[in-house]
N, C-alpha and C. Protein backbone atom coordinates (compact mmCIF):
# COMPACT_ATOMS: atom_id res chain seq x y z
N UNK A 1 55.27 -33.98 1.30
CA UNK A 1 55.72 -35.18 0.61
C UNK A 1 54.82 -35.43 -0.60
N UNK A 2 55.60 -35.91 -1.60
CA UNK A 2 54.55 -35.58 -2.40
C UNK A 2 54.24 -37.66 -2.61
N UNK A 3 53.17 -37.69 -3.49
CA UNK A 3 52.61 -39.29 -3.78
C UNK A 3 54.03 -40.30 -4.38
N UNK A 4 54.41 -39.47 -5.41
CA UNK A 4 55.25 -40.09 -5.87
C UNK A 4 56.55 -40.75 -4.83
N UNK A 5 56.83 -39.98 -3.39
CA UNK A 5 57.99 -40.20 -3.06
C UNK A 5 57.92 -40.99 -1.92
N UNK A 6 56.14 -41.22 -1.88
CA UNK A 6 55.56 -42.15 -0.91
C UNK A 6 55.46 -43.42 -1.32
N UNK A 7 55.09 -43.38 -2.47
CA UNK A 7 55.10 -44.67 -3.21
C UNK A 7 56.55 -45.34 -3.58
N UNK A 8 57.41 -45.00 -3.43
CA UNK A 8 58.91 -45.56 -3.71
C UNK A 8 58.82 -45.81 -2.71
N UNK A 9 58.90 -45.52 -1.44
CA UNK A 9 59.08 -45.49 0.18
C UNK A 9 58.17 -47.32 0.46
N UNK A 10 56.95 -47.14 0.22
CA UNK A 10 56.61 -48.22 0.12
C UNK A 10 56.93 -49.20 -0.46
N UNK A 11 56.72 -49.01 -1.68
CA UNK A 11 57.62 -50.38 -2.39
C UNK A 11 58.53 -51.00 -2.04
N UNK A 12 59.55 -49.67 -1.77
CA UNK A 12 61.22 -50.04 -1.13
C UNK A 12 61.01 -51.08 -0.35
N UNK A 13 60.39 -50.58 0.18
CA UNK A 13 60.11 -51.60 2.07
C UNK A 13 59.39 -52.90 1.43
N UNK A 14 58.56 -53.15 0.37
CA UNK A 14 58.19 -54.12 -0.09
C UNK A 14 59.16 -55.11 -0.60
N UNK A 15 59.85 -54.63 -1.62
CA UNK A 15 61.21 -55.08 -2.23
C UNK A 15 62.14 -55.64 -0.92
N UNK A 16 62.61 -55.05 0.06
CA UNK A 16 63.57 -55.52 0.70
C UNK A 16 63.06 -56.31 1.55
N UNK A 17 61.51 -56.66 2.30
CA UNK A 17 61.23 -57.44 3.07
C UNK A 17 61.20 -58.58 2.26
N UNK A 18 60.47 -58.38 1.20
CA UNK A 18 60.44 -59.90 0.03
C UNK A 18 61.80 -60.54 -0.11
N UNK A 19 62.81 -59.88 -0.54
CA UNK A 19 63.98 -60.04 -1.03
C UNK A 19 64.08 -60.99 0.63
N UNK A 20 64.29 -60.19 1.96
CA UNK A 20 64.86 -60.83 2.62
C UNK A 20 64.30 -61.80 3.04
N UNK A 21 62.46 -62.19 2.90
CA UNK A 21 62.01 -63.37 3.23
C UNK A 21 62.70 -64.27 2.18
N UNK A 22 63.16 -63.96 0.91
CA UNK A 22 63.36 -65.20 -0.37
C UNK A 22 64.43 -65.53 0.62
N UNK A 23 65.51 -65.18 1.11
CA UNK A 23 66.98 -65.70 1.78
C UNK A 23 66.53 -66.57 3.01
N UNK A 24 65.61 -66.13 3.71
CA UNK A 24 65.35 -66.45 4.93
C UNK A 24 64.38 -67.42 5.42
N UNK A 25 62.97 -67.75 4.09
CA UNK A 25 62.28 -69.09 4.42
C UNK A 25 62.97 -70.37 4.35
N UNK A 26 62.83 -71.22 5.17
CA UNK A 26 63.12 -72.73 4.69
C UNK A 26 62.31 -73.58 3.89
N UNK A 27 60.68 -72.80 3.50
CA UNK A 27 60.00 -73.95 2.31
C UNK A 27 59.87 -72.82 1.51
N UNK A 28 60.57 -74.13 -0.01
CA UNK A 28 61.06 -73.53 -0.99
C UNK A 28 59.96 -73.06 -1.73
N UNK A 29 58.42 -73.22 -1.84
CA UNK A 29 57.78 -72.73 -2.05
C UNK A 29 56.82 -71.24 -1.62
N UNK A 30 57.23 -70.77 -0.17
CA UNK A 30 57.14 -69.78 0.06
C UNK A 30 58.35 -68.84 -0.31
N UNK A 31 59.71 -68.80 -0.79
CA UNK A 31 60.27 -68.79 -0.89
C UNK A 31 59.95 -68.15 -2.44
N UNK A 32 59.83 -69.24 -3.43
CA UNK A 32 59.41 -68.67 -4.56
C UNK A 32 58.23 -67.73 -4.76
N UNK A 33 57.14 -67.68 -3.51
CA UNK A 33 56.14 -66.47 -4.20
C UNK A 33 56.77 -65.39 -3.36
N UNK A 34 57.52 -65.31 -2.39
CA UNK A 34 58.01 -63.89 -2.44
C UNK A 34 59.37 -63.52 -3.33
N UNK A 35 59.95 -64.31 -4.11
CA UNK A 35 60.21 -64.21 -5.29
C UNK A 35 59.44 -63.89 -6.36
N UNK A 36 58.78 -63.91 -6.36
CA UNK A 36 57.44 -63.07 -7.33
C UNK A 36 56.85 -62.19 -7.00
N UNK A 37 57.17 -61.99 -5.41
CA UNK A 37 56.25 -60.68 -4.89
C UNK A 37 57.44 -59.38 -5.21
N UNK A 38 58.54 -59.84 -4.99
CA UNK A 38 60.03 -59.04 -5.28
C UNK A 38 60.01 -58.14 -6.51
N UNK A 39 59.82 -59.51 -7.52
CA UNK A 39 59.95 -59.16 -8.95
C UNK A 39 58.88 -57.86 -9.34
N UNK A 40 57.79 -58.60 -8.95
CA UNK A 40 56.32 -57.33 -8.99
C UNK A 40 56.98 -56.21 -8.43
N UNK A 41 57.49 -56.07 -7.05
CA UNK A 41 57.78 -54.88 -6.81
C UNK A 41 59.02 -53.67 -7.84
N UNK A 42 59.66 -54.82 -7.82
CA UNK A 42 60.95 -53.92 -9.13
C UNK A 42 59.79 -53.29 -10.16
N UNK A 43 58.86 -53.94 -10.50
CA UNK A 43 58.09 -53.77 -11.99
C UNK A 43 57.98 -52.78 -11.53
N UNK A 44 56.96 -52.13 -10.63
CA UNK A 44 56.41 -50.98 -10.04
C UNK A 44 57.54 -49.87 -9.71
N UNK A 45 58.78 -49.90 -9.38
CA UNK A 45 59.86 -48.87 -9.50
C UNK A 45 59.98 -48.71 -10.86
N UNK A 46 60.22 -49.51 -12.12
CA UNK A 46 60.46 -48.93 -13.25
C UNK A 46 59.21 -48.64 -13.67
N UNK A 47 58.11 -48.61 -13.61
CA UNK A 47 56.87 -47.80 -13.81
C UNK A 47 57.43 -46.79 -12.87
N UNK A 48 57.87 -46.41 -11.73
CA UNK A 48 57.79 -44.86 -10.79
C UNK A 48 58.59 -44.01 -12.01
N UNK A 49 60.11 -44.93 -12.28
CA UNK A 49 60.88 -44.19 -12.96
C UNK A 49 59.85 -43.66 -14.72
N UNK A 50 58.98 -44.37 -15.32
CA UNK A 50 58.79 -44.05 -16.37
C UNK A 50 59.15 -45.00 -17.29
N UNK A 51 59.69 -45.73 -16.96
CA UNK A 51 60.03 -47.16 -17.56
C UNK A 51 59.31 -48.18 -18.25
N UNK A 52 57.71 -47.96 -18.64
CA UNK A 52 56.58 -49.16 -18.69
C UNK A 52 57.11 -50.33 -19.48
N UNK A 53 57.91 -50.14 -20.55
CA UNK A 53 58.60 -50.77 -21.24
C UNK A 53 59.29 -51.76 -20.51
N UNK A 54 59.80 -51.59 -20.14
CA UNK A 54 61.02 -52.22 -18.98
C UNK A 54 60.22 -52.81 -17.94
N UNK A 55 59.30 -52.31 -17.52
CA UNK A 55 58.52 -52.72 -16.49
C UNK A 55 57.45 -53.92 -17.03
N UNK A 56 56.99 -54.06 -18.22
CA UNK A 56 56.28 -54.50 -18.87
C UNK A 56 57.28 -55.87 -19.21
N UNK A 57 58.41 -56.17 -19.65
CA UNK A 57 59.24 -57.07 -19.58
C UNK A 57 60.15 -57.69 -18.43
N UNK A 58 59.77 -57.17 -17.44
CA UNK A 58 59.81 -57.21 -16.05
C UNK A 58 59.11 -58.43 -15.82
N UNK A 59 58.18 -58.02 -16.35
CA UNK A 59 56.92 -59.14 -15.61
C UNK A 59 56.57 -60.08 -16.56
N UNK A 60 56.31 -59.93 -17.92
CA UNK A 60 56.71 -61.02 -18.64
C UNK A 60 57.68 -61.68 -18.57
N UNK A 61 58.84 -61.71 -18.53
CA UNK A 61 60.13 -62.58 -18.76
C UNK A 61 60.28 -63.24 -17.37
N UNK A 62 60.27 -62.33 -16.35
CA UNK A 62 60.76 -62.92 -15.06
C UNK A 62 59.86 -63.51 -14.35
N UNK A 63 58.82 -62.49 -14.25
CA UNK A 63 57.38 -63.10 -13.46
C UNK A 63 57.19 -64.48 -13.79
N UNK A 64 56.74 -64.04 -15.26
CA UNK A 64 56.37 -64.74 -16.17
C UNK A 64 56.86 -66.20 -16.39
N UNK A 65 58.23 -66.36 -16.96
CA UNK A 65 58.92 -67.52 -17.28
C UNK A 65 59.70 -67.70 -16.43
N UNK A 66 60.43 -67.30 -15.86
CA UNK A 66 61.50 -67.82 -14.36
C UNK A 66 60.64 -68.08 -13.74
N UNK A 67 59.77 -67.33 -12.71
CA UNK A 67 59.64 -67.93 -11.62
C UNK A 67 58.38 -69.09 -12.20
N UNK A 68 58.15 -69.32 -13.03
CA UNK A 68 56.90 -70.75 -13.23
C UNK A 68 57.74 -71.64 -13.72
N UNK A 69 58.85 -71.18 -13.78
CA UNK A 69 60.59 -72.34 -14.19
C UNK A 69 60.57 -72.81 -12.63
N UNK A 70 60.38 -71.94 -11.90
CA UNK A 70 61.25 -72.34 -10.68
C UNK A 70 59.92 -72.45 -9.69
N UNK A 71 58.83 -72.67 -10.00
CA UNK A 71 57.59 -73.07 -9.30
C UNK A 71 57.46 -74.40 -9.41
N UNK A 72 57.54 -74.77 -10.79
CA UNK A 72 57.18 -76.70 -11.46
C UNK A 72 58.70 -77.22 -10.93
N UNK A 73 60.00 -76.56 -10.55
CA UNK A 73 60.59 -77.39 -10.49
C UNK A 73 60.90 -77.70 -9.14
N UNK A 74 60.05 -76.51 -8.10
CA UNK A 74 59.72 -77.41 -7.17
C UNK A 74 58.53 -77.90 -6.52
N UNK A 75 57.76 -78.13 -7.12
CA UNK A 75 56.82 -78.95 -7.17
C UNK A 75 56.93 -80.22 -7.86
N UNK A 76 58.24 -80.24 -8.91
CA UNK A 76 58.38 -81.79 -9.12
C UNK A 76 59.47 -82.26 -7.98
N UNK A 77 60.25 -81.58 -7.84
CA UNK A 77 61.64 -82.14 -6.72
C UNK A 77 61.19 -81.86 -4.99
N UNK A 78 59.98 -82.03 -4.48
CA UNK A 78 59.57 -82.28 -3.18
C UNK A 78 59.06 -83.43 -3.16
N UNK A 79 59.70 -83.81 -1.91
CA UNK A 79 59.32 -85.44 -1.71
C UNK A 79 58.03 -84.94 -0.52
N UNK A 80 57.26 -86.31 -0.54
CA UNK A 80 55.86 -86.01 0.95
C UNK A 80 56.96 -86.79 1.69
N UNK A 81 56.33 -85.65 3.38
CA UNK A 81 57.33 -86.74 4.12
C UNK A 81 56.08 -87.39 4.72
N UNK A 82 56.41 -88.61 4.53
CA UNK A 82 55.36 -89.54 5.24
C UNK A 82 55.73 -89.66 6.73
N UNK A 83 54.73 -89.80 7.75
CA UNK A 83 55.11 -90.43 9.68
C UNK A 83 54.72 -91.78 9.85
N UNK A 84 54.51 -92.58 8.35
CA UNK A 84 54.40 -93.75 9.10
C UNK A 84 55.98 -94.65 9.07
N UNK A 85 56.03 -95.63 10.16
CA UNK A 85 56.78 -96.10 10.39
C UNK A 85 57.15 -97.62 10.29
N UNK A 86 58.10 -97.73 9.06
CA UNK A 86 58.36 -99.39 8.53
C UNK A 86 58.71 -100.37 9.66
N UNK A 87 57.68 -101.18 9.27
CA UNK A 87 58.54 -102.33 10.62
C UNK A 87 59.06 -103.42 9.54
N UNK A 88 60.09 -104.10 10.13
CA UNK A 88 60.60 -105.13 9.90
C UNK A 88 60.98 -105.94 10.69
């Protein structure tokens, strides 16, 4: 086997566990860093392929500006849940 076909092998398995934790957490903030752990991994297949270019805008654009789009916006749209209890 050679390095190269080990290293896709891994990733793969990186990519699809991330991918399926993004579907499968219920807090939306774990949620978004394996959405970033995802994205990283794609970067690293178009670096396997030869891609740095592509891979390099990979991570700028998406890393980069989506997911810190979609980090602040939930960190502004979570409410605290408070346990105390109103009497009236």
């Amino acid at each position: 086997m050679t390095y190269e076909l080990i290293a896709f092998a891994l990733f793969a398995a990186v990519t699809l566990a991330s991918a399926l934790g993004v579907v499968l957490m219920r807090d939306p903030w774990h949620s978004a860093l394996l959405l970033g752990v995802a994205l990283l991994s794609i970067a690293v297949h178009f670096v396997i392929l030869a891609a740095e270019f592509v891979a390099m805008m990979q991570i700028l654009v998406y890393v980069g500006g989506v997911l810190i789009l979609i980090t602040f916006a939930v960190m502004l749209t979570q409410r605290e849940d408070t346990d105390e209890v109103v009497q009236t």
